[in-house]
C-alpha atoms as a PDB file:
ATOM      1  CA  UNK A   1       0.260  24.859 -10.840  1.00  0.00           C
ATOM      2  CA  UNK A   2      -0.753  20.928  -9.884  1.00  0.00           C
ATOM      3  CA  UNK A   3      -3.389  18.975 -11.750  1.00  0.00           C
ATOM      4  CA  UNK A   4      -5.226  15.653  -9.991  1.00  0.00           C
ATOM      5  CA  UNK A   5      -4.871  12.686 -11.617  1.00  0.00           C
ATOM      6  CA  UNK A   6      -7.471  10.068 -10.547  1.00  0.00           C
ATOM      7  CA  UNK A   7      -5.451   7.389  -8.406  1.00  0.00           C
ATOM      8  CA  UNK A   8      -5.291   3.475  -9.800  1.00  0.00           C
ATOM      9  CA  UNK A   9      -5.820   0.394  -7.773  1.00  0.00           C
ATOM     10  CA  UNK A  10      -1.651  -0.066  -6.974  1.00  0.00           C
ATOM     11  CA  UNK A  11      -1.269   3.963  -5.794  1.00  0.00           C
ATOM     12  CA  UNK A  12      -4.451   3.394  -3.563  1.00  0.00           C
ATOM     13  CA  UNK A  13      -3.267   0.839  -2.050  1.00  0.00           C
ATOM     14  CA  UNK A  14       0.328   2.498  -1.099  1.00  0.00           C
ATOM     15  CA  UNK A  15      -1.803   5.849  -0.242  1.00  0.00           C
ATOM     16  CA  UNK A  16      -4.059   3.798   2.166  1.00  0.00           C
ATOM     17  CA  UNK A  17      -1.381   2.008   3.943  1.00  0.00           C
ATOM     18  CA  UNK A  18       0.818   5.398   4.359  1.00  0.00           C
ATOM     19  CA  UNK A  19      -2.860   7.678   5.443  1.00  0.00           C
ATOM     20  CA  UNK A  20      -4.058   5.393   7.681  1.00  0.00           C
ATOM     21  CA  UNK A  21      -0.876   5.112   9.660  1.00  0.00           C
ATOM     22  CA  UNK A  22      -0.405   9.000   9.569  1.00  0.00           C
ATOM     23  CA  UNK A  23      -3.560   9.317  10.663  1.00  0.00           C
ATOM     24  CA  UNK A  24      -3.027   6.851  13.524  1.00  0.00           C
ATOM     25  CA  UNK A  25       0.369   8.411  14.512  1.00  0.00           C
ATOM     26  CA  UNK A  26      -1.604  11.956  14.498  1.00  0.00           C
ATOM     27  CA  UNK A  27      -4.370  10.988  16.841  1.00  0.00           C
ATOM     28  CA  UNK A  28      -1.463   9.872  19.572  1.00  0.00           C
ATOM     29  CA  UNK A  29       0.153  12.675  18.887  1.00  0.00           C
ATOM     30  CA  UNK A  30      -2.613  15.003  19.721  1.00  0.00           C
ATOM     31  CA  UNK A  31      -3.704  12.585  22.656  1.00  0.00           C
ATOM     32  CA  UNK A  32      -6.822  11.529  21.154  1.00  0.00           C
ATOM     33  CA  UNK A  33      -6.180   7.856  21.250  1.00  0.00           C
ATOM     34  CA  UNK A  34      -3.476   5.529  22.756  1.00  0.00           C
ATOM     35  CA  UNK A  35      -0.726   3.637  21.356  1.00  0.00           C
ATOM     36  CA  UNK A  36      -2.165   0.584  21.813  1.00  0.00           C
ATOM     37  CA  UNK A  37      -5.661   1.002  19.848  1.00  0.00           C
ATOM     38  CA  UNK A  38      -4.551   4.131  17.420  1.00  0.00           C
ATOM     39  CA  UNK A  39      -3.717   1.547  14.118  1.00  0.00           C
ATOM     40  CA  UNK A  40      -6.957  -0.423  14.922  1.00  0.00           C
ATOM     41  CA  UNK A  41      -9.388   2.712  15.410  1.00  0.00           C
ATOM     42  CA  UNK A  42      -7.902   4.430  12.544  1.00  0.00           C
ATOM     43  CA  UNK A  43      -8.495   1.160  10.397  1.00  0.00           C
ATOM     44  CA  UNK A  44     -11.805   0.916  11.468  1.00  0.00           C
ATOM     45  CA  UNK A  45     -12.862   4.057  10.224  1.00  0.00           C
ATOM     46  CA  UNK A  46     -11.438   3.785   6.976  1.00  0.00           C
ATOM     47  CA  UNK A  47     -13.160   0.566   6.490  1.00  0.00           C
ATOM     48  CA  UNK A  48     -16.367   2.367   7.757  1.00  0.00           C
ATOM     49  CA  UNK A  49     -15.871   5.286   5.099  1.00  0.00           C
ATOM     50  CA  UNK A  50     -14.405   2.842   2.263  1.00  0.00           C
ATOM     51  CA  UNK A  51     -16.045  -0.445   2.801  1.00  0.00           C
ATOM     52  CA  UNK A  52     -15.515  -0.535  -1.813  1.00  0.00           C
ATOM     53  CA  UNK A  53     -12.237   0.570  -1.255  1.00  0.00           C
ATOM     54  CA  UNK A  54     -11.432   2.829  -4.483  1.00  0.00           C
ATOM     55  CA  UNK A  55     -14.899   2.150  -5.689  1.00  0.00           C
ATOM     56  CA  UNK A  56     -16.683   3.010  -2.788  1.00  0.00           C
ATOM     57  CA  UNK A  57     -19.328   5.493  -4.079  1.00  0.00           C
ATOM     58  CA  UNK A  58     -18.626   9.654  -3.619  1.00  0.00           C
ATOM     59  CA  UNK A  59     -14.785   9.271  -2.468  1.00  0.00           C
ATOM     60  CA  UNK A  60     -12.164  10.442  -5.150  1.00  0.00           C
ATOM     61  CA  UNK A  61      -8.437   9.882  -4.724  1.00  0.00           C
ATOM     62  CA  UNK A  62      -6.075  11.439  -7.060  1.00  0.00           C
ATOM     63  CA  UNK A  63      -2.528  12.024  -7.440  1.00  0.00           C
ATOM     64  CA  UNK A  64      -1.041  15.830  -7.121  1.00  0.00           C
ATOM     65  CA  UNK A  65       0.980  16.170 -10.248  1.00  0.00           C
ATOM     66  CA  UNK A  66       3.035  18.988 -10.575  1.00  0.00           C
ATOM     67  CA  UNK A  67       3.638  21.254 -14.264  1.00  0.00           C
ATOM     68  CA  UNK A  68       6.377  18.348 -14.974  1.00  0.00           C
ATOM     69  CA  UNK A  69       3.997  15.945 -14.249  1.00  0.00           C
ATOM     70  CA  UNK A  70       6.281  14.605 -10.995  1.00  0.00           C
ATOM     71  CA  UNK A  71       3.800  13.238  -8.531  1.00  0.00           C
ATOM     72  CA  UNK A  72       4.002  15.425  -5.405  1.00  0.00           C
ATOM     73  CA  UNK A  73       1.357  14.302  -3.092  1.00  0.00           C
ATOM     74  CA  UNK A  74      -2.381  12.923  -2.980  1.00  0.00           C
ATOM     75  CA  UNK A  75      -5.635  14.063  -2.230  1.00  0.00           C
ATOM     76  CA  UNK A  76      -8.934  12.311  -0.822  1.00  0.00           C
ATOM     77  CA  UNK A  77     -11.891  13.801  -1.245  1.00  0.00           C
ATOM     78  CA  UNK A  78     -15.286  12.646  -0.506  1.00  0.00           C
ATOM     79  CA  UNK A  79     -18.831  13.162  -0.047  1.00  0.00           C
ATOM     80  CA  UNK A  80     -19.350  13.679   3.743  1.00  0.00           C
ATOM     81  CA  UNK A  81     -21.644  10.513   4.703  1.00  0.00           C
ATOM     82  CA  UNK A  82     -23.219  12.832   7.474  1.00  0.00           C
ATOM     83  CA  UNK A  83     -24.052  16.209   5.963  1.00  0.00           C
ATOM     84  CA  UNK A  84     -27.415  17.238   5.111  1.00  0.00           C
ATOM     85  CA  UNK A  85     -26.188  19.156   2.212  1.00  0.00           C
ATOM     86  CA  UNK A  86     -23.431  18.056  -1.082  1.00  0.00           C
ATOM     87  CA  UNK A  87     -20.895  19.233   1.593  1.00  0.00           C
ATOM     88  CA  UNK A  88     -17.835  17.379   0.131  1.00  0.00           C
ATOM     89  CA  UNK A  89     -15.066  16.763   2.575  1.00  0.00           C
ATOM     90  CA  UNK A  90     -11.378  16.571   2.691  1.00  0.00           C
ATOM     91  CA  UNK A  91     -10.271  13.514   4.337  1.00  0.00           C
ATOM     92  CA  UNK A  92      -6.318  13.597   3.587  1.00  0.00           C
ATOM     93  CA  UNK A  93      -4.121  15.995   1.719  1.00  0.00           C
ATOM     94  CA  UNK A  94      -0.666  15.660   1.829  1.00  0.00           C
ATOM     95  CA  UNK A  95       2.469  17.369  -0.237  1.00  0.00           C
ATOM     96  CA  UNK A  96       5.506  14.862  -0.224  1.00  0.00           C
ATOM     97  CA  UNK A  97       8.565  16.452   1.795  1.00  0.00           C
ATOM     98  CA  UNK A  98      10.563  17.245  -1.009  1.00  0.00           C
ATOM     99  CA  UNK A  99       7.871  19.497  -2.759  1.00  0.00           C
ATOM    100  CA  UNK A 100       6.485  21.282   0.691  1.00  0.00           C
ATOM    101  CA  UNK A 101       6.937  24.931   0.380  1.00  0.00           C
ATOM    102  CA  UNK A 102       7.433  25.783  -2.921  1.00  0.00           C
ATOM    103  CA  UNK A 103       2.935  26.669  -2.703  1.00  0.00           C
ATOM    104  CA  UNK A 104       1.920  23.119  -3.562  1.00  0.00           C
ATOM    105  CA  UNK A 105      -0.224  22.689  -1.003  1.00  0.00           C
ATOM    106  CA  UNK A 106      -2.053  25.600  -2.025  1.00  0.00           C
ATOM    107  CA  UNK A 107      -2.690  24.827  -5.363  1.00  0.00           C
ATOM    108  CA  UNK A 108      -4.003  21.442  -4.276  1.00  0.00           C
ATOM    109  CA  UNK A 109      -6.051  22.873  -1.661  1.00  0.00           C
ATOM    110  CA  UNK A 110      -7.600  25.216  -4.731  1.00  0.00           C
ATOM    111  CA  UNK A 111      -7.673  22.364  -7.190  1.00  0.00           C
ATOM    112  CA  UNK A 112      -9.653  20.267  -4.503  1.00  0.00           C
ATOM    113  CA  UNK A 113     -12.601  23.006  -4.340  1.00  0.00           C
ATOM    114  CA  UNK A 114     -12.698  23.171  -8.051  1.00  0.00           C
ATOM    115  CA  UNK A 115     -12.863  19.649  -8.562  1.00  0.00           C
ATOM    116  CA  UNK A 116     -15.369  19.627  -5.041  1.00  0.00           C
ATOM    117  CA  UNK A 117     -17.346  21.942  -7.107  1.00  0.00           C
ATOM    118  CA  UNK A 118     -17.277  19.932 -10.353  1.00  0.00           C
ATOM    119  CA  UNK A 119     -18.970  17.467  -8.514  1.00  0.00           C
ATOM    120  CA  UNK A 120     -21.672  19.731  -7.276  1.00  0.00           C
ATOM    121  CA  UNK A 121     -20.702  20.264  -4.095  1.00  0.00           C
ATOM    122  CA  UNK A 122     -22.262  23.058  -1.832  1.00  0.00           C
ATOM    123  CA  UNK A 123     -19.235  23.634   0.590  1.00  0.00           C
ATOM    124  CA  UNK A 124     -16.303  21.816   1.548  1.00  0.00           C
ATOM    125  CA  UNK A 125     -14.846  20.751   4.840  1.00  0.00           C
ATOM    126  CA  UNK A 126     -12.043  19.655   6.747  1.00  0.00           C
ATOM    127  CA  UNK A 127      -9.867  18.658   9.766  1.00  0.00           C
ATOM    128  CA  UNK A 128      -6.893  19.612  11.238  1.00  0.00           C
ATOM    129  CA  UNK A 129      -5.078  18.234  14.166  1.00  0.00           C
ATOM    130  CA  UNK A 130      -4.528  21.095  16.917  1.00  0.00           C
ATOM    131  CA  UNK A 131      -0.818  20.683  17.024  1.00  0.00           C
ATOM    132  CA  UNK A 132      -0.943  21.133  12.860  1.00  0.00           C
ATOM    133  CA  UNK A 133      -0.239  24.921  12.543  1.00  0.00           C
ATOM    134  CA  UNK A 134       1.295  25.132   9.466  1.00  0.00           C
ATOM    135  CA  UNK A 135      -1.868  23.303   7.676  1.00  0.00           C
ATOM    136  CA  UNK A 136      -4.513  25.489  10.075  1.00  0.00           C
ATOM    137  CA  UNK A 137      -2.551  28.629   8.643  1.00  0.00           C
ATOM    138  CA  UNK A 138      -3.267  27.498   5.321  1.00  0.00           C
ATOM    139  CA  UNK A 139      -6.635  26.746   5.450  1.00  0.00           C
ATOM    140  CA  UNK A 140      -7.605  29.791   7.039  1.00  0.00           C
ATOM    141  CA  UNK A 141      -6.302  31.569   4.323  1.00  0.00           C
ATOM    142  CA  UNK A 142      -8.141  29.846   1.637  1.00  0.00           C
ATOM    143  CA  UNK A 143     -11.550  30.683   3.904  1.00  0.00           C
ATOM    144  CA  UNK A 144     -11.924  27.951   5.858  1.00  0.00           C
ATOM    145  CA  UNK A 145     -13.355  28.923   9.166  1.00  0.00           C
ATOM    146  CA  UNK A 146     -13.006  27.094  12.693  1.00  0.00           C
ATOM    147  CA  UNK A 147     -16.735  25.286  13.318  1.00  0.00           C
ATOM    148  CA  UNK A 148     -15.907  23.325  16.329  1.00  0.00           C
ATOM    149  CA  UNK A 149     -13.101  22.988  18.832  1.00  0.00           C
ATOM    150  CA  UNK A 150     -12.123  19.818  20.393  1.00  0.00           C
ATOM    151  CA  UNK A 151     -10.426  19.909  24.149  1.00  0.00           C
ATOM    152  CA  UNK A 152      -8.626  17.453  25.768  1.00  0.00           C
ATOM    153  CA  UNK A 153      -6.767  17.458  30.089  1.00  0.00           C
ATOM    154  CA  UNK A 154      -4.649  14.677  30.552  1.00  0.00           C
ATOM    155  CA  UNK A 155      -5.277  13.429  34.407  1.00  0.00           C
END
């Protein structure tokens, strides 16, 4: 239902720019950072994970492409830096708007573990923000299974 197209240098770019400021406006929406340092902390980490940018060695961005070849979202996947294993991990996977619900997301999601296992991975892993229900519901379907659970009490 969606192939992955590996991403050039120009749709990086764009992808970056958009991810990194979801990801910022995610983390302040689930209270994990402030307003004030969200953009920087999220930047830092992406230079930390992508100091090569595209090249960087074990991350793979592609474009979703639907069976008209439309582009309908992206997908990062990587090698996690801190796993003891090939545990590949997804760092961002997101459906545009105008595609969402018509089961994109799930073929992504599936296309990701086959390409994760093209790679050689062992197992694959994730995040999702707590407030995310829609994308937990998902992912527990396709087998992925709760390892940790983050709390937070505002004072």
């Amino acid at each position: 239902m969606v192939q992955l197209q590996a991403m050039d240098e120009a749709g990086f770019t764009a992808f970056m720019s958009w991810s990194t400021a979801d990801y910022a406006r995610a983390s302040i929406s689930s209270r994990r950072w402030c307003e004030a340092e969200a953009m920087t902390k999220a930047q830092d980490q992406v230079n930390a994970l992508l100091p090569q940018g595209l090249a960087t060695t074990n991350q793979y961005f592609f474009d979703v492409l639907d069976e008209t070849r439309d582009k309908v979202g992206a997908l990062w996947l990587g090698l996690n830096p801190g796993a003891t294993s090939a545990q590949m991990w997804i760092y961002q996977v997101v459906i545009e708007e105008a595609y969402r619900g018509k089961g994109l997301g799930r073929a992504t999601m599936q296309a990701a573990e086959v390409e994760a296992r093209r790679l050689g991975a062992t197992g694959l892993g994730l995040n999702a923000f707590a407030d995310n229900h829609i994308a937990q519901t998902l992912y527990r379907s396709l087998g992925f299974q709760p390892t940790a659970i983050q709390m937070i009490k505002s004072l």
